[in-house]
PDB file of N, CA and C in Angstrom:
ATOM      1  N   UNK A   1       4.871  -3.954 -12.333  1.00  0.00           N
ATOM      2  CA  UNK A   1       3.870  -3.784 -11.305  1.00  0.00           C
ATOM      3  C   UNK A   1       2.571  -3.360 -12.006  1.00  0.00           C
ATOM      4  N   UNK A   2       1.322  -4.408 -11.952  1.00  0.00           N
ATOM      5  CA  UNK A   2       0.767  -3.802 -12.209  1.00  0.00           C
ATOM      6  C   UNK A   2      -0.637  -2.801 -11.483  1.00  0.00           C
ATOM      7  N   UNK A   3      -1.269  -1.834 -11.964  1.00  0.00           N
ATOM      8  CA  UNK A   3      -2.458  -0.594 -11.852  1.00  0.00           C
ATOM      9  C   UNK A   3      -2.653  -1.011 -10.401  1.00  0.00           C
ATOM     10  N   UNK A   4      -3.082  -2.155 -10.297  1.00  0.00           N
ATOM     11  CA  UNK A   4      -4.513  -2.276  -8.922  1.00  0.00           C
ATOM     12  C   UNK A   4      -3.460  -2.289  -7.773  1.00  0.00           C
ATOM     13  N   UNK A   5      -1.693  -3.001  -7.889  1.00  0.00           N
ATOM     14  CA  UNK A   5      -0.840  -3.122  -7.333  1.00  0.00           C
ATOM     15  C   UNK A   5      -0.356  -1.497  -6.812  1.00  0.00           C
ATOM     16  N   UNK A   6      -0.008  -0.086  -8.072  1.00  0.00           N
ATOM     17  CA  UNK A   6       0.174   0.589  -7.685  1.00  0.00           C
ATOM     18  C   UNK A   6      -0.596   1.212  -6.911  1.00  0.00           C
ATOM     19  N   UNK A   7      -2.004   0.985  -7.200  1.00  0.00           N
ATOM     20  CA  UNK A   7      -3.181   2.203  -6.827  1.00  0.00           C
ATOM     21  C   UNK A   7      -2.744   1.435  -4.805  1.00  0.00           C
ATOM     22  N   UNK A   8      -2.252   0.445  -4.487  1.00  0.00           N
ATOM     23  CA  UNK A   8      -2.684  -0.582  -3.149  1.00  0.00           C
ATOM     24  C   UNK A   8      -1.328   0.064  -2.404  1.00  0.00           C
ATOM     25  N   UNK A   9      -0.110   0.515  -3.035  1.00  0.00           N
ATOM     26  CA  UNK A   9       1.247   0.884  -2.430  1.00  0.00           C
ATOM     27  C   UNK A   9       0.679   2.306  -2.375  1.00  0.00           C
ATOM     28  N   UNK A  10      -0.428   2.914  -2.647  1.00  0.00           N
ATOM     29  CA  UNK A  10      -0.718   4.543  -2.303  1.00  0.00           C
ATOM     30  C   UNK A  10      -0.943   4.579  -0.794  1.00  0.00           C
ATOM     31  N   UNK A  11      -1.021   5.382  -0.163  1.00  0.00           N
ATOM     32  CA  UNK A  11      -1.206   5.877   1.019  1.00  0.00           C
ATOM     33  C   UNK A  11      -2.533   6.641   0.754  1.00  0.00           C
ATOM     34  N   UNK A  12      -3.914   6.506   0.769  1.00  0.00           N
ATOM     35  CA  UNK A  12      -4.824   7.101   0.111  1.00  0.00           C
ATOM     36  C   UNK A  12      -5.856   6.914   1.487  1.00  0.00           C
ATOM     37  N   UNK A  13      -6.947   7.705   1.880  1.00  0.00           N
ATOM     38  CA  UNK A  13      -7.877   7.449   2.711  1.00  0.00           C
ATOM     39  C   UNK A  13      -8.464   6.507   2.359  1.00  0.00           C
ATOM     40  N   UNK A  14      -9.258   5.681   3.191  1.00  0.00           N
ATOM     41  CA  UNK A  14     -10.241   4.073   2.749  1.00  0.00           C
ATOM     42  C   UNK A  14     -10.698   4.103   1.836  1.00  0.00           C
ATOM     43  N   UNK A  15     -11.766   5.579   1.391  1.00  0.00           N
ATOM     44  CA  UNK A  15     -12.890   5.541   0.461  1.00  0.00           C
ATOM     45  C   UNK A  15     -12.580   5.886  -0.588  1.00  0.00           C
ATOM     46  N   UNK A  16     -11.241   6.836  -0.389  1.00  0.00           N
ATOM     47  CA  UNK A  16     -10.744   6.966  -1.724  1.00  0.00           C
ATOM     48  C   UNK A  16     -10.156   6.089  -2.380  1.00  0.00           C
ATOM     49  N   UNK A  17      -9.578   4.996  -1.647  1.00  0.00           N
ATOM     50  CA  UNK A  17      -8.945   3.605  -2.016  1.00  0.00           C
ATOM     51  C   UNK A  17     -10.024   2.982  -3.023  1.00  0.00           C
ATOM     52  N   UNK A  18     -11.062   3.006  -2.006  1.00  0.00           N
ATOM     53  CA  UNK A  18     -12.233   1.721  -2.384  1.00  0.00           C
ATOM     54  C   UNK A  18     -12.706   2.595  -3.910  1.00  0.00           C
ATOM     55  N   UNK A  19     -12.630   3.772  -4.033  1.00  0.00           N
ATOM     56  CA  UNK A  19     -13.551   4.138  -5.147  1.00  0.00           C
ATOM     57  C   UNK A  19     -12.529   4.110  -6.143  1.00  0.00           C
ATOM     58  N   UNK A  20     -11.403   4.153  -5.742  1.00  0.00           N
ATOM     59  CA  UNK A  20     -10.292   4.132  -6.847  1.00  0.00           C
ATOM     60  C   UNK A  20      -9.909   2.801  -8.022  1.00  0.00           C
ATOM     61  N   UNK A  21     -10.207   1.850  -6.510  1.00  0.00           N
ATOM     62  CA  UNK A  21     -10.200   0.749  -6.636  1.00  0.00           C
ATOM     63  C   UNK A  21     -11.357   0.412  -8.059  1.00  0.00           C
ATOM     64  N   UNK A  22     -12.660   0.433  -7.660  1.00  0.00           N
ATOM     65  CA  UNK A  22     -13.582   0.558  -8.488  1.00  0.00           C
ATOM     66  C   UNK A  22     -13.396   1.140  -9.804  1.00  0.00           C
ATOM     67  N   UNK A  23     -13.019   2.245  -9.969  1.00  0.00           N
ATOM     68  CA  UNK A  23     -12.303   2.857 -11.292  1.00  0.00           C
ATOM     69  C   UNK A  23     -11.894   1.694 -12.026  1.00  0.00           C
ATOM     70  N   UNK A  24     -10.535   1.408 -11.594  1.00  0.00           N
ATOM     71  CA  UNK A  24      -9.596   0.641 -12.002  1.00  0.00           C
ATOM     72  C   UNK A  24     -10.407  -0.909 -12.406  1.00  0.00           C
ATOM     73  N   UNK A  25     -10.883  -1.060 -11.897  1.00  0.00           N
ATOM     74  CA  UNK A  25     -11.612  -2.341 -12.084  1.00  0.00           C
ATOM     75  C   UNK A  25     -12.867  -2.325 -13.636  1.00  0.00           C
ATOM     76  N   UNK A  26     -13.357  -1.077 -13.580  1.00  0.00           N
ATOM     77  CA  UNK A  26     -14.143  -0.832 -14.537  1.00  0.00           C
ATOM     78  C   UNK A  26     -13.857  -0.481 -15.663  1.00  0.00           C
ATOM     79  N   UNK A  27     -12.320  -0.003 -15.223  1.00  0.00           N
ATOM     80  CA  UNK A  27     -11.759   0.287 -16.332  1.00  0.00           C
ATOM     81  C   UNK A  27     -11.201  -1.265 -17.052  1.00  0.00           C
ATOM     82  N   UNK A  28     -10.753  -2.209 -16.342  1.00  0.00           N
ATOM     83  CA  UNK A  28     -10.460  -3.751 -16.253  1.00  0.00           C
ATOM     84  C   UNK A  28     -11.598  -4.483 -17.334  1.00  0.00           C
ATOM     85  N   UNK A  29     -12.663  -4.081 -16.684  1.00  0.00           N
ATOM     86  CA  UNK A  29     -13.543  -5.059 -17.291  1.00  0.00           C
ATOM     87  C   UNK A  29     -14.201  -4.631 -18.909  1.00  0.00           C
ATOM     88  N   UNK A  30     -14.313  -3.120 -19.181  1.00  0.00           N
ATOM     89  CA  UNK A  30     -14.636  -2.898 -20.208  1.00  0.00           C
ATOM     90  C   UNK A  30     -14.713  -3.882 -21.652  1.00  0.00           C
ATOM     91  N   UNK A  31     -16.173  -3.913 -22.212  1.00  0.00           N
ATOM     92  CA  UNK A  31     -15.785  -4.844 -23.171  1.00  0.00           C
ATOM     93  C   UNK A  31     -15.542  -4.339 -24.732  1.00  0.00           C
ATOM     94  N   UNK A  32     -15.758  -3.026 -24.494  1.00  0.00           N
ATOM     95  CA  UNK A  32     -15.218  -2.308 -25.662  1.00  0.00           C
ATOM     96  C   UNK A  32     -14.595  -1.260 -26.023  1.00  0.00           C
ATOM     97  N   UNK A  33     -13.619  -0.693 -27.004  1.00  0.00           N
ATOM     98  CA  UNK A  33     -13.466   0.561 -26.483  1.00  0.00           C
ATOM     99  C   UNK A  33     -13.927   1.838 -26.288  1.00  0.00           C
ATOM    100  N   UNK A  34     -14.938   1.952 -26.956  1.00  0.00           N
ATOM    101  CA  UNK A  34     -16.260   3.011 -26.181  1.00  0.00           C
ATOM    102  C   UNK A  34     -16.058   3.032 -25.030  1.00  0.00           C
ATOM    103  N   UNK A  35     -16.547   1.839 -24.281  1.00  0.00           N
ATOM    104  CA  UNK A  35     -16.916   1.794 -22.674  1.00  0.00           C
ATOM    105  C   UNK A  35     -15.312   1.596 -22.022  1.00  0.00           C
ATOM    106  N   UNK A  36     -14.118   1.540 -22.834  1.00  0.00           N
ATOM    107  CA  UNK A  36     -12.704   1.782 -21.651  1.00  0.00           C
ATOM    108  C   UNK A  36     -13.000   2.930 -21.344  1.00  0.00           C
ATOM    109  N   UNK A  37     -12.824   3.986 -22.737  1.00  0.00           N
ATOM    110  CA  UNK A  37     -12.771   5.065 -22.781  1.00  0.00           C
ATOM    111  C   UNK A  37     -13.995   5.839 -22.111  1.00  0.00           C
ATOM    112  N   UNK A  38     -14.674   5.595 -21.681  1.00  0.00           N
ATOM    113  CA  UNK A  38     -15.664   5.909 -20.682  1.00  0.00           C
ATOM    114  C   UNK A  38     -15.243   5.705 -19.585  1.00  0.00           C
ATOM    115  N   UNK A  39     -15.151   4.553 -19.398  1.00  0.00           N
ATOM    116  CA  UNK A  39     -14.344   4.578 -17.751  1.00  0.00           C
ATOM    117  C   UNK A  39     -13.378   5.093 -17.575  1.00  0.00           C
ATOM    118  N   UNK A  40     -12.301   5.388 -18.300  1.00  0.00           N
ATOM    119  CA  UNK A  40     -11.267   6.292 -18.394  1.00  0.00           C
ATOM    120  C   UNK A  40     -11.793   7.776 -18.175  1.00  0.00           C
ATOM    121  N   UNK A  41     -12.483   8.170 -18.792  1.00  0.00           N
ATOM    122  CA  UNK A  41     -12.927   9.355 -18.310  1.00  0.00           C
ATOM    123  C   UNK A  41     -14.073   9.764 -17.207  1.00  0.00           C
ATOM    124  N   UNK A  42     -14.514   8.698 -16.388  1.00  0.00           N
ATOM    125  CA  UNK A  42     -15.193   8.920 -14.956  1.00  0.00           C
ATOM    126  C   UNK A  42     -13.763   8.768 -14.198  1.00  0.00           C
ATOM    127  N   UNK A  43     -13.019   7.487 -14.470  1.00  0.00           N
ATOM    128  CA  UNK A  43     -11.936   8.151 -13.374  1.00  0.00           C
ATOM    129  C   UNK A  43     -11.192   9.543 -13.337  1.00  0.00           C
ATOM    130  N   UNK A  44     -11.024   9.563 -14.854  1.00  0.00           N
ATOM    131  CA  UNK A  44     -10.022  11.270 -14.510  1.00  0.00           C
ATOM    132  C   UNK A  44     -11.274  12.112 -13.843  1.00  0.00           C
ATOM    133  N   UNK A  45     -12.349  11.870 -14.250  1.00  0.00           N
ATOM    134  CA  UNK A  45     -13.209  12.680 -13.367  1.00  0.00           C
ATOM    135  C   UNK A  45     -12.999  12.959 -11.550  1.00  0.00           C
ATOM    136  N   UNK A  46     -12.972  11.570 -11.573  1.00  0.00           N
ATOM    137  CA  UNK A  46     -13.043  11.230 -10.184  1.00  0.00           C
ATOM    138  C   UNK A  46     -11.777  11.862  -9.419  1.00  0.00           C
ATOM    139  N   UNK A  47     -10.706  11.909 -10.329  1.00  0.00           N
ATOM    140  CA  UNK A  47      -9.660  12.438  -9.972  1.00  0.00           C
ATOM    141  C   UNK A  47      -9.431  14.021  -9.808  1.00  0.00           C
ATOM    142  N   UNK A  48      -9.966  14.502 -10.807  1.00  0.00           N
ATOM    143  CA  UNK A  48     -10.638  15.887 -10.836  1.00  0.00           C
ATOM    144  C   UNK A  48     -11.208  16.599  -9.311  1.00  0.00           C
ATOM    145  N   UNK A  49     -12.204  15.798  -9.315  1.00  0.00           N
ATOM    146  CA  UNK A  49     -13.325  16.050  -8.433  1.00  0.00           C
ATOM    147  C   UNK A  49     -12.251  16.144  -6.899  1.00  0.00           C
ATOM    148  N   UNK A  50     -11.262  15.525  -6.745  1.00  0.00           N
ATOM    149  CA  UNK A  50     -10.070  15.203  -5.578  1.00  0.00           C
ATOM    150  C   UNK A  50      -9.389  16.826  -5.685  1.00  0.00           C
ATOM    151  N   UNK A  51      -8.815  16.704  -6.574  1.00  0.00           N
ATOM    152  CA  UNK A  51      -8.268  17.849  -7.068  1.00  0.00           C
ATOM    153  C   UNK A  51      -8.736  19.336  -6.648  1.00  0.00           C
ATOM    154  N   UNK A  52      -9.982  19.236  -7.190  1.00  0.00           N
ATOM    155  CA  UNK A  52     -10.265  20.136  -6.925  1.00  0.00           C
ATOM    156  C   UNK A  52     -11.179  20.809  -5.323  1.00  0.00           C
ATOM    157  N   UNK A  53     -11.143  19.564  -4.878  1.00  0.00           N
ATOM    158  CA  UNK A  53     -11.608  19.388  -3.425  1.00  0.00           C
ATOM    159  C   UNK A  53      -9.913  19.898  -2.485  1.00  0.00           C
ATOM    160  N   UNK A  54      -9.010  19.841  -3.031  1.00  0.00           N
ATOM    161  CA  UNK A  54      -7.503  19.524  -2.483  1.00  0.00           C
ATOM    162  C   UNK A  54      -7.771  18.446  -1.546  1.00  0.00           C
ATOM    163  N   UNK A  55      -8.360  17.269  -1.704  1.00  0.00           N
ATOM    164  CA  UNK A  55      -8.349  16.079  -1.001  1.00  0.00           C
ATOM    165  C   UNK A  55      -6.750  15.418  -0.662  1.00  0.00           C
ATOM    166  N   UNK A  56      -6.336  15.663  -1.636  1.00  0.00           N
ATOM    167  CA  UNK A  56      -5.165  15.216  -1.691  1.00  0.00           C
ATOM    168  C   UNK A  56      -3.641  16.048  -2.406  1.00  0.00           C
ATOM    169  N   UNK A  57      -2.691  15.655  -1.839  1.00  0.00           N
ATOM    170  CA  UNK A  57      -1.273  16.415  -2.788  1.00  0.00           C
ATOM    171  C   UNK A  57      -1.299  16.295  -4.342  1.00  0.00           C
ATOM    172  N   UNK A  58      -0.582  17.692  -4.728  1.00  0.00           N
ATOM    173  CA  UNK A  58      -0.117  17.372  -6.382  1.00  0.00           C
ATOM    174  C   UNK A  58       0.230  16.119  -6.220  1.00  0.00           C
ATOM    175  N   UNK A  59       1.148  15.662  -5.577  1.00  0.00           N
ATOM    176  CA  UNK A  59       1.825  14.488  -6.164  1.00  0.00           C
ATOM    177  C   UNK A  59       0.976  13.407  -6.381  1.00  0.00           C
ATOM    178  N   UNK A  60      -0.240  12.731  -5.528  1.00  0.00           N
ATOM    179  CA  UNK A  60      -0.700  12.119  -5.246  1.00  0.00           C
ATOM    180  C   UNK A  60      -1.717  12.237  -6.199  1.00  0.00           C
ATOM    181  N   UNK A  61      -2.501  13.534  -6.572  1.00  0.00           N
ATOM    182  CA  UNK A  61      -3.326  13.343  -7.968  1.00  0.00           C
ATOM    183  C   UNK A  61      -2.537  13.142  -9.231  1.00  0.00           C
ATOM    184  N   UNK A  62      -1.590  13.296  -9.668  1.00  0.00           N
ATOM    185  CA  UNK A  62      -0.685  13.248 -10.291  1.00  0.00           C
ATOM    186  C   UNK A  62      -0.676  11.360 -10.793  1.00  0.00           C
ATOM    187  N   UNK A  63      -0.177  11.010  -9.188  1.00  0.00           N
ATOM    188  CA  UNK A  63       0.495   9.656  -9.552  1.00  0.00           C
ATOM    189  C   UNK A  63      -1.058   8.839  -9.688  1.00  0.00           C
ATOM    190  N   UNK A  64      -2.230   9.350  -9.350  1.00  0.00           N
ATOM    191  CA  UNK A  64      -3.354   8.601  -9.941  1.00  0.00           C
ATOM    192  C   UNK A  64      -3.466   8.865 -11.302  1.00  0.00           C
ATOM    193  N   UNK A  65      -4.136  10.072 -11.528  1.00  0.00           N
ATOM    194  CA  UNK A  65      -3.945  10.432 -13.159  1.00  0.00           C
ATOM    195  C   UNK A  65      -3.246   9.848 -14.005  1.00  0.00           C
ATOM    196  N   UNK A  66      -1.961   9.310 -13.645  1.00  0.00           N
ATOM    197  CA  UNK A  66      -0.949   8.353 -14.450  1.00  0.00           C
ATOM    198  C   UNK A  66      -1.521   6.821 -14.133  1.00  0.00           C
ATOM    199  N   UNK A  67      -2.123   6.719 -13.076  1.00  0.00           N
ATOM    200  CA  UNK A  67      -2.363   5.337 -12.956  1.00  0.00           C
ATOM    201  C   UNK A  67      -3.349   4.962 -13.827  1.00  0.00           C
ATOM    202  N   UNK A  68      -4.714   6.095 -13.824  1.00  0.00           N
ATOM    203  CA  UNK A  68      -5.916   5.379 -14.680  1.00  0.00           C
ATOM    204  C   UNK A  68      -5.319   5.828 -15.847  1.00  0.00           C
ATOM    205  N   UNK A  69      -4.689   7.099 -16.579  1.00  0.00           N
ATOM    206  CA  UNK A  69      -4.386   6.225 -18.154  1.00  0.00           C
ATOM    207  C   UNK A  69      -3.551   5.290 -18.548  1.00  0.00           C
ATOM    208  N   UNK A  70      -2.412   4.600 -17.792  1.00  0.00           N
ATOM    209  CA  UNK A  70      -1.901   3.648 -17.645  1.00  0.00           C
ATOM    210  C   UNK A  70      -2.779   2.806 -18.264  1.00  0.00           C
ATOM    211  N   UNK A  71      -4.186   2.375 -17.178  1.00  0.00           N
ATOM    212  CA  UNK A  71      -4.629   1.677 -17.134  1.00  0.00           C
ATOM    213  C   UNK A  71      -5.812   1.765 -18.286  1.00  0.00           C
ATOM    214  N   UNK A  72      -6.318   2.534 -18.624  1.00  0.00           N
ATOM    215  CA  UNK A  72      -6.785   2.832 -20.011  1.00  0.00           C
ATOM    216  C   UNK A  72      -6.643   2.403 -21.088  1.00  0.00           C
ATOM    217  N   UNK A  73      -5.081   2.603 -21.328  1.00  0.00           N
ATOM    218  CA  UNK A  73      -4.006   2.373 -22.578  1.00  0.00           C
ATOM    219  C   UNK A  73      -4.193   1.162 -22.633  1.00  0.00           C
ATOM    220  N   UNK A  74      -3.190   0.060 -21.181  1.00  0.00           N
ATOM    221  CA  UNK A  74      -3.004  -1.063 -21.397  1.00  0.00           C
ATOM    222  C   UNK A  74      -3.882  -2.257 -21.437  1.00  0.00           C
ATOM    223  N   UNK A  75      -4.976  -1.925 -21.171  1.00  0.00           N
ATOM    224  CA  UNK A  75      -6.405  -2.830 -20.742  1.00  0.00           C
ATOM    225  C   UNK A  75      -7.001  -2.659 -22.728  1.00  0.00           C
ATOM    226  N   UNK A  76      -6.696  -3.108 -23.624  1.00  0.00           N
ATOM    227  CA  UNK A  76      -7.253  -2.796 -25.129  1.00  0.00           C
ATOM    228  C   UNK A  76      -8.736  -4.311 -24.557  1.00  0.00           C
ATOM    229  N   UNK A  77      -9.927  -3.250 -25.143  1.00  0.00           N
ATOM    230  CA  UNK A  77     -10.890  -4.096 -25.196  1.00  0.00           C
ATOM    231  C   UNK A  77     -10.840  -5.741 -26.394  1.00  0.00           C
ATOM    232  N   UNK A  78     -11.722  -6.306 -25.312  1.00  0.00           N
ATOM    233  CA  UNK A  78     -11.565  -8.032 -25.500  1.00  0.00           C
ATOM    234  C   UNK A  78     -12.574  -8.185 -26.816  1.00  0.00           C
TER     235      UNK A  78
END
């Protein structure tokens, strides 16, 4: 299964979907690894920023946090 698949089986509010979504995508397109690793770290941001809002459950920041370095790791710039 892959990232954009798990982030879509979350149960997440719209906007957090849509911005998550975005993450993941930027993290997708990166053309180097400077700029993964940049996007990798606005999403954990972004995830942060949830966190610390309690927007959402441990579990649920959790299973993002695993999603964008997932998606970090496996996305090696083109």
């Amino acid at each position: 299964m892959n990232d954009t698949h798990k982030l879509a089986q979350m149960d997440l509010p719209p906007l957090i979907q849509s911005r998550a979504t975005s993450h993941l995508e930027r993290i997708a397109r990166a053309a180097d690894d400077p700029s993964r690793m940049l996007a990798g770290e606005r999403a954990a941001g972004f995830v942060e920023g949830l966190e610390a809002a309690r927007a959402l459950t441990p579990a649920t920041i959790e299973a993002l946090f695993l999603i964008f370095d997932d998606a970090s790791d496996s996305h090696p710039a083109r």
